[in-house]
C-alpha atoms as a PDB file:
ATOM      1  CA  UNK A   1      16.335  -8.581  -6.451  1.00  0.00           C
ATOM      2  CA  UNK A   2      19.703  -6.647  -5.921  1.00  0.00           C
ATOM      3  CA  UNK A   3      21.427  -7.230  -3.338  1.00  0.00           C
ATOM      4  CA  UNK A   4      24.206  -3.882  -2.881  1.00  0.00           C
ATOM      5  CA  UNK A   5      23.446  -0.524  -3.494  1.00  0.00           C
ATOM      6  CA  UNK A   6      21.011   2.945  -2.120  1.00  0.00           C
ATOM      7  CA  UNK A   7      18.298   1.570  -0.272  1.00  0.00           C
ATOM      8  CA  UNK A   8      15.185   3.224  -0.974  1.00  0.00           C
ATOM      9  CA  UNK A   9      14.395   5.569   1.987  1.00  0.00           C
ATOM     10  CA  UNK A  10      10.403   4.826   2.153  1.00  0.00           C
ATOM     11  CA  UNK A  11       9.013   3.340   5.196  1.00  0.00           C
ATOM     12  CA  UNK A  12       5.765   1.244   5.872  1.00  0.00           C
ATOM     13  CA  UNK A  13       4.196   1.488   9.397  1.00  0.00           C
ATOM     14  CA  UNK A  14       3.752  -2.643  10.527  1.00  0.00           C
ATOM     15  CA  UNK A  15       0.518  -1.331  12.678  1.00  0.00           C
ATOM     16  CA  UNK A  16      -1.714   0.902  10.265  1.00  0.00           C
ATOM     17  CA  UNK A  17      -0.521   0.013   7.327  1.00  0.00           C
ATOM     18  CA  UNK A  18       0.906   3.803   6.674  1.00  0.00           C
ATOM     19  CA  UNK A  19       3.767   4.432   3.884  1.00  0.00           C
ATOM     20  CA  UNK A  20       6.038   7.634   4.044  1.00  0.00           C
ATOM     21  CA  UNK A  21       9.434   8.620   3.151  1.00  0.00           C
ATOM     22  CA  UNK A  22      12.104   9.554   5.436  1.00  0.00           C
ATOM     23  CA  UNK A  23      15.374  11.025   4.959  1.00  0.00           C
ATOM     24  CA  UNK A  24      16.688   9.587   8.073  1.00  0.00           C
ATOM     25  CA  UNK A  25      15.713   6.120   9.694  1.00  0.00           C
ATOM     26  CA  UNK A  26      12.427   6.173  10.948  1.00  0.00           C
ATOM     27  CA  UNK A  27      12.061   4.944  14.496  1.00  0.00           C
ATOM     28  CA  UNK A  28       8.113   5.051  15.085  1.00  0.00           C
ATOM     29  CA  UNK A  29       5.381   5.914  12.519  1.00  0.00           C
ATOM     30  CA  UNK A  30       4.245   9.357  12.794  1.00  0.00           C
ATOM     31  CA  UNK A  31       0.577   8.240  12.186  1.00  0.00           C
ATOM     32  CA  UNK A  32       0.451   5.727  14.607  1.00  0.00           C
ATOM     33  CA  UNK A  33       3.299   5.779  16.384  1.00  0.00           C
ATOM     34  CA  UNK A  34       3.696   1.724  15.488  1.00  0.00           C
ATOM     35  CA  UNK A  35       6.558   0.291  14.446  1.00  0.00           C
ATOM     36  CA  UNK A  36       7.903   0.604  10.993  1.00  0.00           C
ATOM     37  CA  UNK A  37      10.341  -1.408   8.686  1.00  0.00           C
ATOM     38  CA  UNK A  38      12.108   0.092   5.846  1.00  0.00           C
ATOM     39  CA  UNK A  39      11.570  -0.950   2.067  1.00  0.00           C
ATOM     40  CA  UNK A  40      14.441  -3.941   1.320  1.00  0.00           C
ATOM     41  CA  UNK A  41      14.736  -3.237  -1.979  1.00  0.00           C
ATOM     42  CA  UNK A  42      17.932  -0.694  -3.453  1.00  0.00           C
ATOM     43  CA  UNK A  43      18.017   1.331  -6.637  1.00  0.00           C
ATOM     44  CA  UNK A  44      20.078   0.060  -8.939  1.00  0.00           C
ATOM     45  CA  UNK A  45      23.271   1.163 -10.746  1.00  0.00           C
ATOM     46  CA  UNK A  46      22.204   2.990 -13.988  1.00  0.00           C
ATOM     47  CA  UNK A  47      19.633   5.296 -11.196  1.00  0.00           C
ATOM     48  CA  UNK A  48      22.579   5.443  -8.583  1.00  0.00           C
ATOM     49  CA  UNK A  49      25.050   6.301 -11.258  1.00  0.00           C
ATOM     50  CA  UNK A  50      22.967   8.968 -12.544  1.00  0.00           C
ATOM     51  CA  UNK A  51      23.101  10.727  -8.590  1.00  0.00           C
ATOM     52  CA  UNK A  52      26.897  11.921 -10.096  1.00  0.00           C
ATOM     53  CA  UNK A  53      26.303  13.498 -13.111  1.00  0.00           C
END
C-alpha cells in the first residue's frame, strides 16, 4: 500500500453499495443520496509520472 501520491477519484456509496467516479469530492451519492467515502488507495509513480509526458 502507498502511502503519497494521486488518489484515485472513485467513490463507493456506504448505504447502497453504489461505485462512481467523481472529478471533484463527492459529498452524497447520487443514487441514494447516502454517504460516500473515497477509494484510499493512490496511483503510483511510474502511472503518475506518465500524466507529464
Amino acid at each position: 500500500q502507498l502511502w503519497w501520491g494521486h488518489r484515485i477519484p472513485v467513490w463507493y456509496c456506504q448505504g447502497c453499495g453504489h461505485m462512481f467516479a467523481s472529478r471533484e469530492d463527492a459529498r452524497a451519492c447520487p443514487k441514494c443520496g447516502g454517504r460516500v467515502e473515497q477509494d484510499p488507495d493512490v496511483l503510483d509513480t511510474w502511472f503518475s509520472s506518465a500524466l507529464w509526458t
